[in-house]
N, C-alpha and C. Protein backbone atom coordinates (compact mmCIF):
# COMPACT_ATOMS: atom_id res chain seq x y z
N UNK A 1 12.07 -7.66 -5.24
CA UNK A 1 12.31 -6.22 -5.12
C UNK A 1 11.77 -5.45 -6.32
N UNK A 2 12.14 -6.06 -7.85
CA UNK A 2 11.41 -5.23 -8.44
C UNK A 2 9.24 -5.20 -8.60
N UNK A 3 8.66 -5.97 -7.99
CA UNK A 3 7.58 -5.47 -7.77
C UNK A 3 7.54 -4.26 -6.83
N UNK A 4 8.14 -4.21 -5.51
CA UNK A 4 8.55 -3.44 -4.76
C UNK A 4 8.36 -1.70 -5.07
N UNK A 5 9.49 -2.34 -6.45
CA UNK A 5 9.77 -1.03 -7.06
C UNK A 5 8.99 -0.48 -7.46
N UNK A 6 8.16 -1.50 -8.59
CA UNK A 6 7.36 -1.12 -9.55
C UNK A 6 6.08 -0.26 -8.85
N UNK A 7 5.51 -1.10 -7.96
CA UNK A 7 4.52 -0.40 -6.87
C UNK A 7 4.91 0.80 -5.94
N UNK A 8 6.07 1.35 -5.77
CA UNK A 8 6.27 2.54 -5.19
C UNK A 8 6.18 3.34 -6.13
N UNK A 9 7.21 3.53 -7.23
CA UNK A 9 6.70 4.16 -8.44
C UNK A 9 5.35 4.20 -9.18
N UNK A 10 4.39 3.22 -9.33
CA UNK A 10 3.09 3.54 -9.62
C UNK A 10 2.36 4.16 -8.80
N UNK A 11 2.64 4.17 -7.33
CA UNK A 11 2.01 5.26 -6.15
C UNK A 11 2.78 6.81 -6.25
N UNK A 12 3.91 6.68 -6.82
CA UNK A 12 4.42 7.96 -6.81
C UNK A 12 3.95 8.91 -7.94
N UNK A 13 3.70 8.14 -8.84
CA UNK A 13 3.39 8.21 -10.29
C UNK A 13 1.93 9.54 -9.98
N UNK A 14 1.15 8.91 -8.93
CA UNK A 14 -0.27 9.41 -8.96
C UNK A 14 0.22 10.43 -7.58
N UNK A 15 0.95 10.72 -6.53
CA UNK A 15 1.46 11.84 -5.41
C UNK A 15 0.81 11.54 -4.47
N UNK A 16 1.09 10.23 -4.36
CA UNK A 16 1.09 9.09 -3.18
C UNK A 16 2.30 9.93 -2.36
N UNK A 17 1.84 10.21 -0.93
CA UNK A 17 2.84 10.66 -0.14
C UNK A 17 3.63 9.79 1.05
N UNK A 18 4.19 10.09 1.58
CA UNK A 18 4.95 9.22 2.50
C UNK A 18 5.28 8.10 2.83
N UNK A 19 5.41 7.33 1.79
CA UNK A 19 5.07 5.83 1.25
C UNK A 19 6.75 5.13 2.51
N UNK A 20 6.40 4.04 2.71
CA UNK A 20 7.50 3.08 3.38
C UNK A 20 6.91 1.71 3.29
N UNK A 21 7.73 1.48 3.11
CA UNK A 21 7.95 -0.36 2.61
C UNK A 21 8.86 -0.94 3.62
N UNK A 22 7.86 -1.97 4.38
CA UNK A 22 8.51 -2.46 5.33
C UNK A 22 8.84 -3.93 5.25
N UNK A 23 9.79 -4.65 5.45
CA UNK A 23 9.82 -6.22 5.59
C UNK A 23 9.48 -6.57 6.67
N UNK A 24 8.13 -7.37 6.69
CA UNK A 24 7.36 -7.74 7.53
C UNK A 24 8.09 -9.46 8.00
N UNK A 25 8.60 -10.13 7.02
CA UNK A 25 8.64 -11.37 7.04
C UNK A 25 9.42 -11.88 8.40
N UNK A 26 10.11 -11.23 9.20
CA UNK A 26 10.35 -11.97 10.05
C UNK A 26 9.20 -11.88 11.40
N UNK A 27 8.11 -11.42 11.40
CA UNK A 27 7.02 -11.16 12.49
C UNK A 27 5.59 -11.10 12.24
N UNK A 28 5.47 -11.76 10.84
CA UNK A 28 4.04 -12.08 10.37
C UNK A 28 4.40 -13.10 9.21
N UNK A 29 3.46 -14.20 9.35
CA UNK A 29 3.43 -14.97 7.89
C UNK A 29 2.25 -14.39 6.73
N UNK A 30 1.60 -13.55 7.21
CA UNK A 30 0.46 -12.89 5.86
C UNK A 30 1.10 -12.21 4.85
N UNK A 31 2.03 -12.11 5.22
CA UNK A 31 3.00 -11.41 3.39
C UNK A 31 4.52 -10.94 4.26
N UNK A 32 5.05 -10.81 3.22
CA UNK A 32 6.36 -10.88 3.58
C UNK A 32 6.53 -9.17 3.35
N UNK A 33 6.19 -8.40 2.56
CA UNK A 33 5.96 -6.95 2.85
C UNK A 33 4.80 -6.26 2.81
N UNK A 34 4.93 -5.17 3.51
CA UNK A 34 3.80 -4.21 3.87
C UNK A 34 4.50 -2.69 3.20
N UNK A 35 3.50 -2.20 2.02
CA UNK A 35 3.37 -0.78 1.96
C UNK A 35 2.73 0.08 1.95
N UNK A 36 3.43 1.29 2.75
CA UNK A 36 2.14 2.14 3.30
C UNK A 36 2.11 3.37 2.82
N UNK A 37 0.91 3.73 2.20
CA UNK A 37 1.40 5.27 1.30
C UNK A 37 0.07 5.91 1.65
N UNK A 38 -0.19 7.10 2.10
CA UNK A 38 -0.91 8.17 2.26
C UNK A 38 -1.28 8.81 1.15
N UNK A 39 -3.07 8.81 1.10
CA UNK A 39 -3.32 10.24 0.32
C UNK A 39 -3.73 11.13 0.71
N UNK A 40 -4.36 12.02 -0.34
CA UNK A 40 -4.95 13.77 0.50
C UNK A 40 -6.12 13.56 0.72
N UNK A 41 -7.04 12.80 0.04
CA UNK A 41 -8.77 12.86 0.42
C UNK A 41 -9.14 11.23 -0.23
N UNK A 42 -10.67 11.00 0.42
CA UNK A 42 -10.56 9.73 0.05
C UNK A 42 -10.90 9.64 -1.48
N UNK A 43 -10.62 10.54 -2.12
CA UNK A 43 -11.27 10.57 -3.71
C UNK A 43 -9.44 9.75 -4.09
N UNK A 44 -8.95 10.79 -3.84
CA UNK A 44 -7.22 10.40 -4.36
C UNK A 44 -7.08 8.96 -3.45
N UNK A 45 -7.24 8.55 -2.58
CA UNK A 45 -7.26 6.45 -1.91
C UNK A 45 -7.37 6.17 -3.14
N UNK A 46 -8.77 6.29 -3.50
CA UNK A 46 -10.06 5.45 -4.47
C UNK A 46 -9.04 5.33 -5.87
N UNK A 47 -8.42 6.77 -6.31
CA UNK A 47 -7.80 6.69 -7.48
C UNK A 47 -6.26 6.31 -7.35
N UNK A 48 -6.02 6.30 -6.07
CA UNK A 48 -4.54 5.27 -6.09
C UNK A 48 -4.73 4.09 -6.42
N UNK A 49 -5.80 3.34 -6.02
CA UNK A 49 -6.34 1.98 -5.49
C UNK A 49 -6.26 1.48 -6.93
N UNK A 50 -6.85 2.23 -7.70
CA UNK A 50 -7.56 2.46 -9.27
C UNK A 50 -6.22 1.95 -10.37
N UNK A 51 -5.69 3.32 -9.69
CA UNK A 51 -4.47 3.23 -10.70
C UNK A 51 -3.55 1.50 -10.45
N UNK A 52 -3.64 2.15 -9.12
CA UNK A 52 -2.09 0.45 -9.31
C UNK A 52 -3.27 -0.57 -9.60
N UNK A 53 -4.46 -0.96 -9.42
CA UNK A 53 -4.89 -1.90 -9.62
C UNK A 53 -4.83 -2.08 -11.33
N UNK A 54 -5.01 -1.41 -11.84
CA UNK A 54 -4.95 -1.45 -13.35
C UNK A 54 -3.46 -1.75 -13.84
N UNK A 55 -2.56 -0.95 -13.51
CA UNK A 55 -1.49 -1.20 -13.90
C UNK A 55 -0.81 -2.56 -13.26
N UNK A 56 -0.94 -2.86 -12.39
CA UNK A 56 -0.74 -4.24 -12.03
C UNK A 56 -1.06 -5.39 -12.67
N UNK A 57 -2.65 -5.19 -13.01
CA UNK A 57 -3.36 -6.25 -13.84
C UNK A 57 -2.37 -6.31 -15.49
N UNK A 58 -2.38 -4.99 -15.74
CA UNK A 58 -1.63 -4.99 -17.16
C UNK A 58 -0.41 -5.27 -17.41
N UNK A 59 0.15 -5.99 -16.40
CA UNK A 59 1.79 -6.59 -15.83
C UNK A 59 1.55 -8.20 -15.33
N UNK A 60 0.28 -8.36 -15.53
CA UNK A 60 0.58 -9.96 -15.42
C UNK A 60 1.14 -10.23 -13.76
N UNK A 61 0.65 -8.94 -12.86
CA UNK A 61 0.60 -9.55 -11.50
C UNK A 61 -0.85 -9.78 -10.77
N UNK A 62 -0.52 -10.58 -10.23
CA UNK A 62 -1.98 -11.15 -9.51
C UNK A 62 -2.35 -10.30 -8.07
N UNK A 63 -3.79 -10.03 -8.26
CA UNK A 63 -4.32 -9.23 -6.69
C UNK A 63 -4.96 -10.20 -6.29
N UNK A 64 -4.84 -10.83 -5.29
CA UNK A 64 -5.43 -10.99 -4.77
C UNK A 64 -6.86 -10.58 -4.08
N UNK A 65 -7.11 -9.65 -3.30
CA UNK A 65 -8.31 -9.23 -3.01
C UNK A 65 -7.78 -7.41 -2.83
N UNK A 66 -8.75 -6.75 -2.85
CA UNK A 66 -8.74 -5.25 -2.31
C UNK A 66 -9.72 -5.25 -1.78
N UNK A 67 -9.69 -4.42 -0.84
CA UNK A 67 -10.53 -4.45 0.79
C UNK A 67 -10.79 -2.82 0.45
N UNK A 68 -11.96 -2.29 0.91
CA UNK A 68 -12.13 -1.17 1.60
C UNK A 68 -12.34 0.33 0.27
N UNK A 69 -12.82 -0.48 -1.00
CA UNK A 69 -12.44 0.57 -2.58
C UNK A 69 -13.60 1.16 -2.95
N UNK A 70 -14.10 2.44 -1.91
CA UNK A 70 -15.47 3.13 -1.85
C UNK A 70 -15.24 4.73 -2.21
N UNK A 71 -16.28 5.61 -2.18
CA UNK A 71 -15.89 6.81 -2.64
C UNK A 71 -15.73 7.28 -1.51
N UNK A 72 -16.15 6.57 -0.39
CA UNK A 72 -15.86 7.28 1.21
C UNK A 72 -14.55 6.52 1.56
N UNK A 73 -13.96 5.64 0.65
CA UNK A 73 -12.34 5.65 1.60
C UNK A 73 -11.14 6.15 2.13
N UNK A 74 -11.67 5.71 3.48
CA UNK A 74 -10.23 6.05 4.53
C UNK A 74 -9.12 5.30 4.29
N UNK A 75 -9.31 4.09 4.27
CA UNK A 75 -8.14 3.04 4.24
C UNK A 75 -8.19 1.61 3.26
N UNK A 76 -7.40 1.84 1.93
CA UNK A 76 -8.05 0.74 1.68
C UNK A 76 -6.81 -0.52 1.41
N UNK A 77 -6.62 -1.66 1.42
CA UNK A 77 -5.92 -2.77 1.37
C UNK A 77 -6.07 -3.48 0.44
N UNK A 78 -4.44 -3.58 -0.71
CA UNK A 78 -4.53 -3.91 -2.19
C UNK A 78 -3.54 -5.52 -1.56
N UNK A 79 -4.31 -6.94 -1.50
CA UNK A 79 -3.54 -7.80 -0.72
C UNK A 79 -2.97 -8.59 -2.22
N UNK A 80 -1.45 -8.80 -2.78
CA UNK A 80 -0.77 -9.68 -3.83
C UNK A 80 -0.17 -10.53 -3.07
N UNK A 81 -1.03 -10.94 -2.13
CA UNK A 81 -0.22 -12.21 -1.48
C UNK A 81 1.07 -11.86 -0.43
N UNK A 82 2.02 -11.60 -1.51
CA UNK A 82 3.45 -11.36 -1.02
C UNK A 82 3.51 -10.17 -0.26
N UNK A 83 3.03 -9.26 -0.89
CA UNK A 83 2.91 -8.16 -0.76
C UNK A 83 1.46 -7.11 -0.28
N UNK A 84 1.14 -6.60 0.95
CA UNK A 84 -0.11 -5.66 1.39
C UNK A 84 0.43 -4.31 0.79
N UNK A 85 -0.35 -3.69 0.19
CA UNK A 85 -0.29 -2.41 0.01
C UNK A 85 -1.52 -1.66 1.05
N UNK A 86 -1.13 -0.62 1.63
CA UNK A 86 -2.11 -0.05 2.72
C UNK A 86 -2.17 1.82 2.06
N UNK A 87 -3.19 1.92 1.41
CA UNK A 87 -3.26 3.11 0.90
C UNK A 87 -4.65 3.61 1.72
N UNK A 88 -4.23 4.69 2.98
CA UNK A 88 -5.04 6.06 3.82
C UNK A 88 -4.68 7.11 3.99
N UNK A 89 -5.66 7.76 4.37
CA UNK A 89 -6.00 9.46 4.17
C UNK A 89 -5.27 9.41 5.20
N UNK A 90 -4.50 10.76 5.55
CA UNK A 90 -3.46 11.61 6.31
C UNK A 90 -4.29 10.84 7.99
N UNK A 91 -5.36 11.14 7.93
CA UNK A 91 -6.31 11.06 8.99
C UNK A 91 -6.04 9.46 9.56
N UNK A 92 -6.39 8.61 8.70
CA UNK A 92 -6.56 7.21 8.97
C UNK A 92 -5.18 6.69 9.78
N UNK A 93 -4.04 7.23 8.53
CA UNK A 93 -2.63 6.98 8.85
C UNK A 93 -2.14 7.41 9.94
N UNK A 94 -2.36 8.17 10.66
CA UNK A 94 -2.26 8.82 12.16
C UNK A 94 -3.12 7.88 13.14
N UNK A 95 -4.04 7.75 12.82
CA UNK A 95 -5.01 7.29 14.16
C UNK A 95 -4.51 5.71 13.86
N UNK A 96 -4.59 4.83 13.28
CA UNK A 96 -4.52 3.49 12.90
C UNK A 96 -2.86 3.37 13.42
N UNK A 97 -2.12 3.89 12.51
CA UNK A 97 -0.22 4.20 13.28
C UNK A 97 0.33 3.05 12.72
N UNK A 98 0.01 2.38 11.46
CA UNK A 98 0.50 0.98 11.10
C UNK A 98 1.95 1.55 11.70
N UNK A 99 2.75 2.45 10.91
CA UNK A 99 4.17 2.47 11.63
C UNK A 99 4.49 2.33 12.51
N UNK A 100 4.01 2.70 13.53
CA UNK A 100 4.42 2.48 14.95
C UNK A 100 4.16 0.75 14.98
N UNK A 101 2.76 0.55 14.90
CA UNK A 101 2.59 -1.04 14.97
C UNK A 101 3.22 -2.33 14.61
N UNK A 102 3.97 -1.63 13.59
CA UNK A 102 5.18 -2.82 12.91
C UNK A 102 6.20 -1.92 12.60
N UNK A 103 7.08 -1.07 13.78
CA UNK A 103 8.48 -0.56 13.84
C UNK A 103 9.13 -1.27 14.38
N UNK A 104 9.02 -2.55 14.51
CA UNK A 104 10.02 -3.86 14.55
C UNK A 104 10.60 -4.01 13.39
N UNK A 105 9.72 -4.01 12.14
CA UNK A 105 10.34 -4.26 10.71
C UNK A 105 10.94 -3.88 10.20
N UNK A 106 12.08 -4.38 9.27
CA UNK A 106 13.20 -3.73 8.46
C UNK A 106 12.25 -2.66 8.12
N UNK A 107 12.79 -1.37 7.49
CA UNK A 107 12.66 -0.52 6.65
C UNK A 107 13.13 -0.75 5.27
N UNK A 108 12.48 -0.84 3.93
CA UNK A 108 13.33 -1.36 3.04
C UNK A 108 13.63 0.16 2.41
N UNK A 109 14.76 0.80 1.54
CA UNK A 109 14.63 1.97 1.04
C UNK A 109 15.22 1.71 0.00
N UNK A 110 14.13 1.81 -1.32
CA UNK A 110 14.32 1.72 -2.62
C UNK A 110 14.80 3.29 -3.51
């Protein structure tokens, strides 16, 4: 939980909007949570992506891979194993609907 934390607050930090953290673990084995936070344009993705990736690294947590970290991003995917972070534009987050797609999953609320 406290990575959890730490990563909602470093998205909030930068006005990461509508963020939800879901427990995936009982209906996928690819990570046990999924978080999903919206930005305003793909400049602010790029510099969410930016930020937690740095501050993560400087915490001695491991990324695994990031998917999708362009100046044209819609959607991009920060994978720590345990944990997917899913940072898209207002646009992406509507049409794609991760929420709807995994509203089986707990809601976690930190």
């Amino acid at each position: 939980m406290d990575k959890l934390k730490l990563i909602k607050t470093l998205l909030e930090d930068k006005k990461a909007e509508d963020i939800s953290i879901l427990d995936v673990r009982k209906h996928t084995n690819i990570a046990d949570y999924f978080i999903i936070a919206t930005a305003n344009s793909s400049v602010h993705a790029k510099a969410l992506a930016e930020h937690l990736e740095k501050e993560l690294k400087s915490r001695g947590i491991t990324i695994d891979h990031i998917e999708g970290l362009n100046e044209h991003a819609q959607w991009i995917l920060i994978d720590l194993l345990d944990v997917i972070v899913h940072i898209q534009t207002k646009e992406a987050r509507e049409y794609y609907n991760l929420d709807w797609l995994w509203s089986n999953a707990e809601k976690v609320n930190l």
